[in-house]
N, C-alpha and C. Protein backbone atom coordinates (compact mmCIF):
# COMPACT_ATOMS: atom_id res chain seq x y z
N UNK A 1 77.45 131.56 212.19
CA UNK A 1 76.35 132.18 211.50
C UNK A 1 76.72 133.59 211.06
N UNK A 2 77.78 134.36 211.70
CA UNK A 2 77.88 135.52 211.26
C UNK A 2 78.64 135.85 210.45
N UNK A 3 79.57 134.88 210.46
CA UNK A 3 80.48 134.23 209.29
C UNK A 3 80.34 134.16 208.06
N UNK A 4 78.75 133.31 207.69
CA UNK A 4 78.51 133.15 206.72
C UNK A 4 77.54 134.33 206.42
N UNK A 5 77.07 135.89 207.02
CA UNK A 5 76.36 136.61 206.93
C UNK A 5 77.63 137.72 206.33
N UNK A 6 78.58 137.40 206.60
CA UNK A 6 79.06 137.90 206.50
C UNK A 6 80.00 138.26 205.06
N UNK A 7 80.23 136.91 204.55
CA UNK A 7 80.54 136.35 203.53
C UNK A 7 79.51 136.65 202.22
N UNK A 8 78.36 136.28 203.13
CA UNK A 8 77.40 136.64 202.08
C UNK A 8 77.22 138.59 201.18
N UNK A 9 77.65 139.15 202.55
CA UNK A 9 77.12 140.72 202.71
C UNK A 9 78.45 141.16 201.76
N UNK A 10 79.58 140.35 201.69
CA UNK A 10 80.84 140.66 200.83
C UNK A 10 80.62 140.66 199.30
N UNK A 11 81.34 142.02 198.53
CA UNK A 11 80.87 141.57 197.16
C UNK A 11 82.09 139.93 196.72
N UNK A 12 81.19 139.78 195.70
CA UNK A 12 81.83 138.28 194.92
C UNK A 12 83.29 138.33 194.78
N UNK A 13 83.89 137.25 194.87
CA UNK A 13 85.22 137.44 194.35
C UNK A 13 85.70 136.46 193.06
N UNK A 14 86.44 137.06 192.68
CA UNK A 14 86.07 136.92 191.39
C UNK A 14 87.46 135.43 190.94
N UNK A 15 87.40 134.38 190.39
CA UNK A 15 88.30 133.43 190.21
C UNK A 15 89.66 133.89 190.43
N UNK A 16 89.62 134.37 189.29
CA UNK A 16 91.31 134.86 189.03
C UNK A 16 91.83 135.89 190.40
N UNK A 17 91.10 136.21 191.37
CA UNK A 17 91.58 136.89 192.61
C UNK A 17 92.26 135.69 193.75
N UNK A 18 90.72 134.35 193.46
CA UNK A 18 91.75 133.25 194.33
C UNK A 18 92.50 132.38 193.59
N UNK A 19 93.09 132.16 192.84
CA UNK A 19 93.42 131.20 192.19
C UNK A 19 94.31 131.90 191.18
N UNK A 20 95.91 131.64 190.89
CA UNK A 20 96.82 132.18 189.82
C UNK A 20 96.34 132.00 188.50
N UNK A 21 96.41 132.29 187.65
CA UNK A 21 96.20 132.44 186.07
C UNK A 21 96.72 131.00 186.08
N UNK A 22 96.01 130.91 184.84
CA UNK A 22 96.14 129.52 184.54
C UNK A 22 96.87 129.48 183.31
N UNK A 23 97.77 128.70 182.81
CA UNK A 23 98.88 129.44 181.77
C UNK A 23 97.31 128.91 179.91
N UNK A 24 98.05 129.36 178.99
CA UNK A 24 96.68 129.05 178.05
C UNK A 24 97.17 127.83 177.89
N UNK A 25 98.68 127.85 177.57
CA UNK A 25 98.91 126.34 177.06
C UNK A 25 98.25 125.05 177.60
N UNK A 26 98.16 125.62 179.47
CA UNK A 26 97.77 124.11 179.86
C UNK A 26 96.34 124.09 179.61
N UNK A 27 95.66 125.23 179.59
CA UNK A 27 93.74 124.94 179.14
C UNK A 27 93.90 123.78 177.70
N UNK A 28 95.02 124.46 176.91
CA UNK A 28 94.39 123.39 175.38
C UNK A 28 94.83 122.28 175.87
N UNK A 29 96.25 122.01 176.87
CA UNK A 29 96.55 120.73 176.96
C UNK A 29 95.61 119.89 177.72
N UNK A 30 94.51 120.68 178.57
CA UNK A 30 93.26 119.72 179.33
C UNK A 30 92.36 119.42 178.45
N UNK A 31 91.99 120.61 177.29
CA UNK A 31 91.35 120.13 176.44
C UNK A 31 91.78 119.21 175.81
N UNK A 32 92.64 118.96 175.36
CA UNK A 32 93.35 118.08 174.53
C UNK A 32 93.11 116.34 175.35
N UNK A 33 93.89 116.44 176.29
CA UNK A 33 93.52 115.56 177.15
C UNK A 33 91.86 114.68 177.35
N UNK A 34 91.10 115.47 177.31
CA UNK A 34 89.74 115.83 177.46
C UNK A 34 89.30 115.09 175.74
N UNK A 35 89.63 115.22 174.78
CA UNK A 35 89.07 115.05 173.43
C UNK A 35 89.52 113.62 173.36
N UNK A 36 90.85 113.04 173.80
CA UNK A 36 91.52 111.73 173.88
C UNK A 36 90.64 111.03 174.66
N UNK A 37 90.48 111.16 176.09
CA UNK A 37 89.74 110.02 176.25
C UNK A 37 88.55 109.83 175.87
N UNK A 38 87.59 110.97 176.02
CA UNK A 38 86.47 111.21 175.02
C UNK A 38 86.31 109.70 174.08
N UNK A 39 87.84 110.10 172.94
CA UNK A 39 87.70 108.98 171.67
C UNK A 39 87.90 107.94 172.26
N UNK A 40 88.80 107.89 173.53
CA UNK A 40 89.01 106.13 173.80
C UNK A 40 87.52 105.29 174.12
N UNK A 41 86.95 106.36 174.71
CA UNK A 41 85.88 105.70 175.26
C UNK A 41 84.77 105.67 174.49
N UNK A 42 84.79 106.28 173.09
CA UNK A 42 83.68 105.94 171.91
C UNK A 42 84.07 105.13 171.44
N UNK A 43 85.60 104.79 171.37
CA UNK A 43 86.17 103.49 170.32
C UNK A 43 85.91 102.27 171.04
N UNK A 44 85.88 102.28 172.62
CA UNK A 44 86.11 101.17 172.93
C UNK A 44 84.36 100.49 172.93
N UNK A 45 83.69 101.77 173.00
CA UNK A 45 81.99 101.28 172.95
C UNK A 45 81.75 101.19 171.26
N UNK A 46 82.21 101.79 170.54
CA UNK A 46 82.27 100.78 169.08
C UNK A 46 82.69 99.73 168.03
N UNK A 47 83.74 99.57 169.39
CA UNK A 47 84.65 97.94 169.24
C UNK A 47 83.86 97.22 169.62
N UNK A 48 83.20 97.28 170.81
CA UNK A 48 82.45 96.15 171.77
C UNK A 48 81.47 96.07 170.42
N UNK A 49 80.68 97.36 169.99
CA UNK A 49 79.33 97.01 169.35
C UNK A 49 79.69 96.47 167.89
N UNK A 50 80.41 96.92 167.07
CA UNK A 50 80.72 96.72 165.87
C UNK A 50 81.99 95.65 165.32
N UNK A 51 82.89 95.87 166.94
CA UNK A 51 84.48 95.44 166.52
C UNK A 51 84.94 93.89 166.35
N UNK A 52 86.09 93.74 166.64
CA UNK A 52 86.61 92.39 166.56
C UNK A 52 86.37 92.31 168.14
N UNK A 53 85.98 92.81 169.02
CA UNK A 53 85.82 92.12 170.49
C UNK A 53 87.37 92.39 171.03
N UNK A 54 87.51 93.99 170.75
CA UNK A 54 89.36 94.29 170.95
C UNK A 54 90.76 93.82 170.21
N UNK A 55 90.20 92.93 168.91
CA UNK A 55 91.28 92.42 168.05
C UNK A 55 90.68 93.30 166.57
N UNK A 56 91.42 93.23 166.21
CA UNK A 56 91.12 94.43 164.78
C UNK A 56 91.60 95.47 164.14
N UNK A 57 90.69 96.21 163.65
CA UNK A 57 91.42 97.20 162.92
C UNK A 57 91.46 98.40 163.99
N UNK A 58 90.19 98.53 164.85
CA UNK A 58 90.35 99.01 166.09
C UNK A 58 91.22 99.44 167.28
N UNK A 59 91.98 98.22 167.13
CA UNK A 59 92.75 98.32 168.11
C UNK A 59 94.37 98.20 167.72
N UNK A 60 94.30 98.28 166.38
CA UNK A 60 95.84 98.83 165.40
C UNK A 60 96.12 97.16 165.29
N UNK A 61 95.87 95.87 165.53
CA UNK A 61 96.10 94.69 164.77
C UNK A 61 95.12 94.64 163.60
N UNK A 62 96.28 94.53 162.77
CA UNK A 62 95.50 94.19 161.63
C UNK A 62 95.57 92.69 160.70
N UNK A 63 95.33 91.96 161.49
CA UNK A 63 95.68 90.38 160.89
C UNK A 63 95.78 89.34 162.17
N UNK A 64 95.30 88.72 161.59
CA UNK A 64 94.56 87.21 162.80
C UNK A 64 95.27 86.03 162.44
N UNK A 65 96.03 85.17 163.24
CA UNK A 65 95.93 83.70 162.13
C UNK A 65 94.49 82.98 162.11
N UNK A 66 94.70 82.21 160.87
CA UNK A 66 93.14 81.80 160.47
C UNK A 66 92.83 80.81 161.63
N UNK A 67 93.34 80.38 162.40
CA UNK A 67 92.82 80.05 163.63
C UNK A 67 92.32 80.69 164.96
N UNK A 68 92.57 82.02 164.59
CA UNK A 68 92.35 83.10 166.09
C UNK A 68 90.98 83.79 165.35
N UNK A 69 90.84 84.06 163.93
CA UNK A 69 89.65 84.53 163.16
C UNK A 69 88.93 83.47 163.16
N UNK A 70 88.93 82.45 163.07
CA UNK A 70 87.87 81.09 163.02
C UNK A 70 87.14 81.18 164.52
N UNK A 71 88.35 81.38 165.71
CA UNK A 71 87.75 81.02 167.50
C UNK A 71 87.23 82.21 167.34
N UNK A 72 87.25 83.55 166.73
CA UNK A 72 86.55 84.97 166.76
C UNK A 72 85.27 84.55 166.40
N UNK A 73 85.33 84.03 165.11
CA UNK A 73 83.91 83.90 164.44
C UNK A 73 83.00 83.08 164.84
N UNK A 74 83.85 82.42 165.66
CA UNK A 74 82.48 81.02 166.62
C UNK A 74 81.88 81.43 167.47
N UNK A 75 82.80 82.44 168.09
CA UNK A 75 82.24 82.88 169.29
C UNK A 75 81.35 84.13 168.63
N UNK A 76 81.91 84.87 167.98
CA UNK A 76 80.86 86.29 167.64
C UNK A 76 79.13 85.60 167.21
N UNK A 77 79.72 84.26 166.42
CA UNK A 77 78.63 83.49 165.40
C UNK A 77 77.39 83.20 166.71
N UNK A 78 78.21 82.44 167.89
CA UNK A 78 77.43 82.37 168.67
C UNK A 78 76.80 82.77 169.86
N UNK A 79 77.39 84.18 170.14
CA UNK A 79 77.35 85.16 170.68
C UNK A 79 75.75 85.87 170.02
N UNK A 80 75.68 85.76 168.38
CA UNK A 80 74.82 86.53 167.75
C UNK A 80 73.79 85.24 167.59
N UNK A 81 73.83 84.46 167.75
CA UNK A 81 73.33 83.22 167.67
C UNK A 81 72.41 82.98 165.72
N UNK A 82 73.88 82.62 165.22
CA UNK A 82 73.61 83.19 163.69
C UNK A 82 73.42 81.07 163.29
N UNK A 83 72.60 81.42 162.33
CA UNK A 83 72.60 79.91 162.17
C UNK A 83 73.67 79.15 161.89
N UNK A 84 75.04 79.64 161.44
CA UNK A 84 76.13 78.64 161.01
C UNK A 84 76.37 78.07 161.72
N UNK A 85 76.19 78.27 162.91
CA UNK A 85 76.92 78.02 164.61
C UNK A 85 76.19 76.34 164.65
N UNK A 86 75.02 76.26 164.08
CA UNK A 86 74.37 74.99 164.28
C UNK A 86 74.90 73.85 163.28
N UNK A 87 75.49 74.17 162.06
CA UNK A 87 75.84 73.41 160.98
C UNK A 87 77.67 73.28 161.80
N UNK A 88 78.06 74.27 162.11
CA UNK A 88 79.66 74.01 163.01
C UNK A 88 79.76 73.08 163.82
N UNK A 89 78.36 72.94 165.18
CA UNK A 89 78.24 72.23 165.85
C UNK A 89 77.97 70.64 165.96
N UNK A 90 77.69 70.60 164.69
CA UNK A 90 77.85 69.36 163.90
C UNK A 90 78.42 67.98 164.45
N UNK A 91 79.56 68.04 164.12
CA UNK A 91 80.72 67.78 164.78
C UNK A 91 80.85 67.44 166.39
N UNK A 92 80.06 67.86 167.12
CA UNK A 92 80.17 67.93 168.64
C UNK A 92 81.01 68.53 169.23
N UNK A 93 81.86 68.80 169.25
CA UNK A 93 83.13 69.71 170.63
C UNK A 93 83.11 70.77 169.79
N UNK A 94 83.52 71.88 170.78
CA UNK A 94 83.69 73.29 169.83
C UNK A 94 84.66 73.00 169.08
N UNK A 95 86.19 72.35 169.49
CA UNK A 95 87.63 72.24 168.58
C UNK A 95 87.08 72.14 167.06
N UNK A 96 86.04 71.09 166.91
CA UNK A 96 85.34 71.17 165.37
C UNK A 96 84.47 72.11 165.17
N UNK A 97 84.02 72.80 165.89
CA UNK A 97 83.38 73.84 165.27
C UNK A 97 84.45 74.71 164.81
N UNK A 98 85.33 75.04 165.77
CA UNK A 98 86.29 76.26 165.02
C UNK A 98 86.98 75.75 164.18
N UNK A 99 87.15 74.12 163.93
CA UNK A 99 87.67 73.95 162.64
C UNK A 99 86.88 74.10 161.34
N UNK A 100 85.94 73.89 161.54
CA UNK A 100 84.33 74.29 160.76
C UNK A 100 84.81 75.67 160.20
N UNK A 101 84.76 76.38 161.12
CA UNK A 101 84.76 78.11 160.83
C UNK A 101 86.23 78.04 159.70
N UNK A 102 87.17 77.48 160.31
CA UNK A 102 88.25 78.04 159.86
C UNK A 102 88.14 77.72 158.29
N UNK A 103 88.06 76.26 157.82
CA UNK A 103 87.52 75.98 156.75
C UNK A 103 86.29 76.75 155.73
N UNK A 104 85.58 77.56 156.70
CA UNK A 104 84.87 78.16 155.84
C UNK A 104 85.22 79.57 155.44
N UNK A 105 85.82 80.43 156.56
CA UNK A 105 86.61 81.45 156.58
C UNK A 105 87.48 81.38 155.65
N UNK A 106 88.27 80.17 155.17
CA UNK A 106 89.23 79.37 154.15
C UNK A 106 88.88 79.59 152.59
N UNK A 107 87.15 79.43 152.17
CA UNK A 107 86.69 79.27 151.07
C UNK A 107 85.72 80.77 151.08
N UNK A 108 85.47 81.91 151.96
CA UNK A 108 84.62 82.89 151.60
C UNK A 108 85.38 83.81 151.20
N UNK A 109 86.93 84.62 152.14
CA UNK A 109 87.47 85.36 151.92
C UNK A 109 88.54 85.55 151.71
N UNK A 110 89.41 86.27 150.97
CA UNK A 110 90.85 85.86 151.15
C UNK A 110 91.75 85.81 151.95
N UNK A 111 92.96 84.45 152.16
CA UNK A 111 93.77 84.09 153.28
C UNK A 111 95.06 84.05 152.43
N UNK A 112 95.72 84.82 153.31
CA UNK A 112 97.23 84.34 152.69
C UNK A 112 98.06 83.44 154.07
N UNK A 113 99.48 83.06 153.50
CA UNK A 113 100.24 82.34 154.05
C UNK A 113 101.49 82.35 153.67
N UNK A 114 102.80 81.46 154.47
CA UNK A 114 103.80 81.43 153.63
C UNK A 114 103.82 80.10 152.99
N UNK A 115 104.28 79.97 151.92
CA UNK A 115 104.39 78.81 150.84
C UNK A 115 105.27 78.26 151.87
N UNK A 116 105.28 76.01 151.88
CA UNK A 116 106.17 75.62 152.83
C UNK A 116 107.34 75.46 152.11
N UNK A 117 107.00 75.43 151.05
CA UNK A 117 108.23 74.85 150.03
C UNK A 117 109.61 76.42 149.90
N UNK A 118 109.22 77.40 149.83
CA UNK A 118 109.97 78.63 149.37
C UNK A 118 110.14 79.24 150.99
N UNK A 119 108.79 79.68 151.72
CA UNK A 119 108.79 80.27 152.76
C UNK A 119 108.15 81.72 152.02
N UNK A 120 107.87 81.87 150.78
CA UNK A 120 107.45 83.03 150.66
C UNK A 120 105.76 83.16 150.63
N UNK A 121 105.69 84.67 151.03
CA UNK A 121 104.19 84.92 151.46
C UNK A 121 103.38 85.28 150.88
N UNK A 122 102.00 84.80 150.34
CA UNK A 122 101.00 84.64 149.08
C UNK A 122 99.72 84.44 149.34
N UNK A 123 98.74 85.33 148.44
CA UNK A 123 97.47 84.95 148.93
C UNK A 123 97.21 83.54 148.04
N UNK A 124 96.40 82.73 148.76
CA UNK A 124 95.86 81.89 148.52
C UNK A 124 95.00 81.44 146.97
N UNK A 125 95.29 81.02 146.40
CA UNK A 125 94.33 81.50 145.01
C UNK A 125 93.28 80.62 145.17
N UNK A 126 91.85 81.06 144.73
CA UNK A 126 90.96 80.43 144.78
C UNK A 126 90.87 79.01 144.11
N UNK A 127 91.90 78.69 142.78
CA UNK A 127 91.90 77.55 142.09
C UNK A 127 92.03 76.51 142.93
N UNK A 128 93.53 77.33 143.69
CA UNK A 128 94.22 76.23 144.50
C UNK A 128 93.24 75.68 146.04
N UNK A 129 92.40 76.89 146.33
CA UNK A 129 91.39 76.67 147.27
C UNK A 129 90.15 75.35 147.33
N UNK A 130 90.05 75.50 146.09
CA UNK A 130 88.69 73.86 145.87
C UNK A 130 89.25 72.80 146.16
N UNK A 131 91.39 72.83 146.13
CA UNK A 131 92.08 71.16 146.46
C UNK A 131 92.15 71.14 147.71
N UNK A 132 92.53 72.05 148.46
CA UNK A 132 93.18 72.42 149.74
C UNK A 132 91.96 72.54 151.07
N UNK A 133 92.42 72.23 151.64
CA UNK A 133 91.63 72.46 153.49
C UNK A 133 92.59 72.54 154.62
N UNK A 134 91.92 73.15 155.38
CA UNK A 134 92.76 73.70 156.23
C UNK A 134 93.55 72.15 156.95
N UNK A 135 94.86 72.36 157.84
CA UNK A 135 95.55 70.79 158.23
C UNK A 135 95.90 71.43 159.43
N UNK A 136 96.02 70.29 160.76
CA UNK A 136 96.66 71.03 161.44
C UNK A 136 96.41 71.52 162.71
N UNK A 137 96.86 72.40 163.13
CA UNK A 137 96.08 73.41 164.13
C UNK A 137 95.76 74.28 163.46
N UNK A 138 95.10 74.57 162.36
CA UNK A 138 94.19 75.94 161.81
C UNK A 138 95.03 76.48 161.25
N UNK A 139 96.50 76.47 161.46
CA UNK A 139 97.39 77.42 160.94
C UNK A 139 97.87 77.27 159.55
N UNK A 140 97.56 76.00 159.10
CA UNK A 140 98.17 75.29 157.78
C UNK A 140 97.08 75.30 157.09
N UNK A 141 97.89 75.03 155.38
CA UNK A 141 97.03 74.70 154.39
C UNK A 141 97.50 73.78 153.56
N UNK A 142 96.37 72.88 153.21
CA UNK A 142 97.15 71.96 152.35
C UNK A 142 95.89 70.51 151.69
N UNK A 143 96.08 69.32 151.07
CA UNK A 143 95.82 68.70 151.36
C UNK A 143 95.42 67.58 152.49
N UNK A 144 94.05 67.05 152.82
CA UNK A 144 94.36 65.85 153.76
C UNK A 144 94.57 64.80 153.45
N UNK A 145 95.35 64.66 152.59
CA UNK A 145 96.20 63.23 152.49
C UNK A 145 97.52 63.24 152.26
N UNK A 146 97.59 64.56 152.27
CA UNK A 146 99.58 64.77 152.20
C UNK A 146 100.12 64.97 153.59
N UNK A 147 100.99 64.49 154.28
CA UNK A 147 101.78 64.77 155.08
C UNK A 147 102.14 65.88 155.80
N UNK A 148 102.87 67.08 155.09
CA UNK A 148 103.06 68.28 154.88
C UNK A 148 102.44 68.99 154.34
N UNK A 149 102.02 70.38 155.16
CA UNK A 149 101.32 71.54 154.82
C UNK A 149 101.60 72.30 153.30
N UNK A 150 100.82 72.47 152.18
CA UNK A 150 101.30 73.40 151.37
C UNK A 150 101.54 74.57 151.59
N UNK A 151 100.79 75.46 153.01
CA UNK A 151 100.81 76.34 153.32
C UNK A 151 101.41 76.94 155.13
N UNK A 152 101.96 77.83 155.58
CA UNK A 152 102.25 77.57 156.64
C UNK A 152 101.79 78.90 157.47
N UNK A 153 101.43 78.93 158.70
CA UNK A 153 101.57 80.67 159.21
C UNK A 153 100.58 81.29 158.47
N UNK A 154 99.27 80.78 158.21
CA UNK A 154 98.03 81.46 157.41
C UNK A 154 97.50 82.24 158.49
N UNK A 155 96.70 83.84 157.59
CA UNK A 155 96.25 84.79 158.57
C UNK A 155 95.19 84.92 157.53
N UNK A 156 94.59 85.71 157.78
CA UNK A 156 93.13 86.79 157.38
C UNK A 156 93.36 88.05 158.01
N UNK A 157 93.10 88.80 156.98
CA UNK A 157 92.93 90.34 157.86
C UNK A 157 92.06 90.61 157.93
N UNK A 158 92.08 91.46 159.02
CA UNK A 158 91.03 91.74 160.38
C UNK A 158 89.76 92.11 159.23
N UNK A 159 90.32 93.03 158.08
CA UNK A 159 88.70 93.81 157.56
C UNK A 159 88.36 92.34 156.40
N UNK A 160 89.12 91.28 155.94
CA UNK A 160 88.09 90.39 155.61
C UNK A 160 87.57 89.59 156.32
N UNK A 161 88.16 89.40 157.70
CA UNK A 161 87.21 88.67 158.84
C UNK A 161 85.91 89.38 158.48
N UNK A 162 85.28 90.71 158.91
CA UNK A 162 84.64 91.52 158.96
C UNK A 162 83.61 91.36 157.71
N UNK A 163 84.52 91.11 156.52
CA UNK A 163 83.56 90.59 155.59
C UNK A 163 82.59 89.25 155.43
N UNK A 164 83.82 88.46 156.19
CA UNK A 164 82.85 87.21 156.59
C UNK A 164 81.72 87.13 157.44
N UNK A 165 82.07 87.89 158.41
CA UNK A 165 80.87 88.16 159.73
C UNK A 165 79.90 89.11 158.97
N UNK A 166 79.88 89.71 158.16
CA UNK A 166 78.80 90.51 157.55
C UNK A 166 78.56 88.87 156.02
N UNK A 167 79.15 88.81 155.69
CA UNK A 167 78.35 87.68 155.21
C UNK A 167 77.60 86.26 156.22
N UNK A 168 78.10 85.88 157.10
CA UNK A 168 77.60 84.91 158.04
C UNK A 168 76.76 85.39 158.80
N UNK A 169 76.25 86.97 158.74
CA UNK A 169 74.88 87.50 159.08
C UNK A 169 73.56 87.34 158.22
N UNK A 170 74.15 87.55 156.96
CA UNK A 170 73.42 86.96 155.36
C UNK A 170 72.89 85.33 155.35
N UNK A 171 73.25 84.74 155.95
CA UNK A 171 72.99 83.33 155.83
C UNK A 171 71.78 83.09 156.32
N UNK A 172 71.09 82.49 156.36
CA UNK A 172 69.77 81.78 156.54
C UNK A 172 69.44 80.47 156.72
C-alpha cells in the first residue's frame, strides 16, 4: 500500500524515460504493416460479399475453366437461390446442373479456348456458338455428334463470369 502511495505521490514519467526511442523508420514500417492487413481483411470481407468465393479477380486469378465457372455459378446460383438453379435442376444430379450452367455460361458471355485442330487460342465466335455445345467434362467445345472436340482447354474470365452472375440475377 505504500508502494503504490508512493508511486502515486511521484511526478509522471514520461514514455521515452522508460522505454528507448523508437527509430521513425520502424513507426512507418508498423504503420505500414497496419494499412496491409487492414486491406487484407476488407478484401477478404468483399470477396466473400461481392467475389468469386476466393477465385477471381480478387484474389489475382484471373480465368476459370468453363467447368470451374459453371460449379461457381451453381453454387453462387444456389447459394442466392436465383431461379436458374430450378431450370439446371432439371436434369436431376447436380453433374447436369453444372453442365446446364456451363452450356449457358457457353451462350451469354465470352469463352475462349484452344482450337483442337492448330492448338491455337481463340475466342469463341458467336456464329460458331449456335452449332457448338459444350462435350466432355466442361472443358471442350464442339459438336454432339462429332467425336472430337472443336475446342479444347476452354476458360472464361473471372470478370465475364461476373457478368453472367449479374445477368443470372436479372432473370426471372
Amino acid at each position: 500500500m505504500i508502494f503504490l502511495f508512493a508511486f502515486a505521490a511521484s511526478p509522471p514519467l514520461l514514455a521515452a524515460e522508460i522505454q528507448p526511442p523508437v527509430p521513425e523508420w520502424l513507426s512507418y514500417a508498423l504503420i505500414a504493416f497496419g494499412v496491409l492487413v487492414l486491406a487484407s481483411v476488407l478484401m477478404r470481407l468483399l470477396n466473400s460479399q461481392f467475389g468469386l468465393g476466393g477465385r477471381g479477380l480478387m484474389s489475382g486469378r484471373m480465368r476459370l475453366t468453363l467447368n470451374e465457372a459453371a460449379e461457381l455459378a451453381y453454387q453462387r446460383a444456389k447459394r442466392k437461390r436465383l431461379p436458374l438453379v430450378a431450370v439446371a435442376e432439371q436434369g436431376g444430379e447436380s453433374a447436369a446442373a453444372v453442365q446446364w450452367f456451363a452450356n449457358n455460361i457457353f451462350c451469354i458471355v465470352p469463352v475462349r479456348g484452344k482450337r483442337a485442330s492448330s492448338g491455337k487460342i481463340e475466342a469463341i465466335k458467336r456464329s460458331r456458338q449456335e452449332k457448338l455445345c459444350v462435350v466432355g467434362d466442361g472443358n471442350a467445345i464442339g459438336h454432339l455428334n462429332e467425336d472430337s472436340p472443336r475446342y479444347v482447354e476452354v476458360y472464361v474470365e473471372a470478370r465475364d463470369l461476373e457478368k453472367y452472375m449479374k445477368w443470372a440475377r436479372s432473370v426471372h
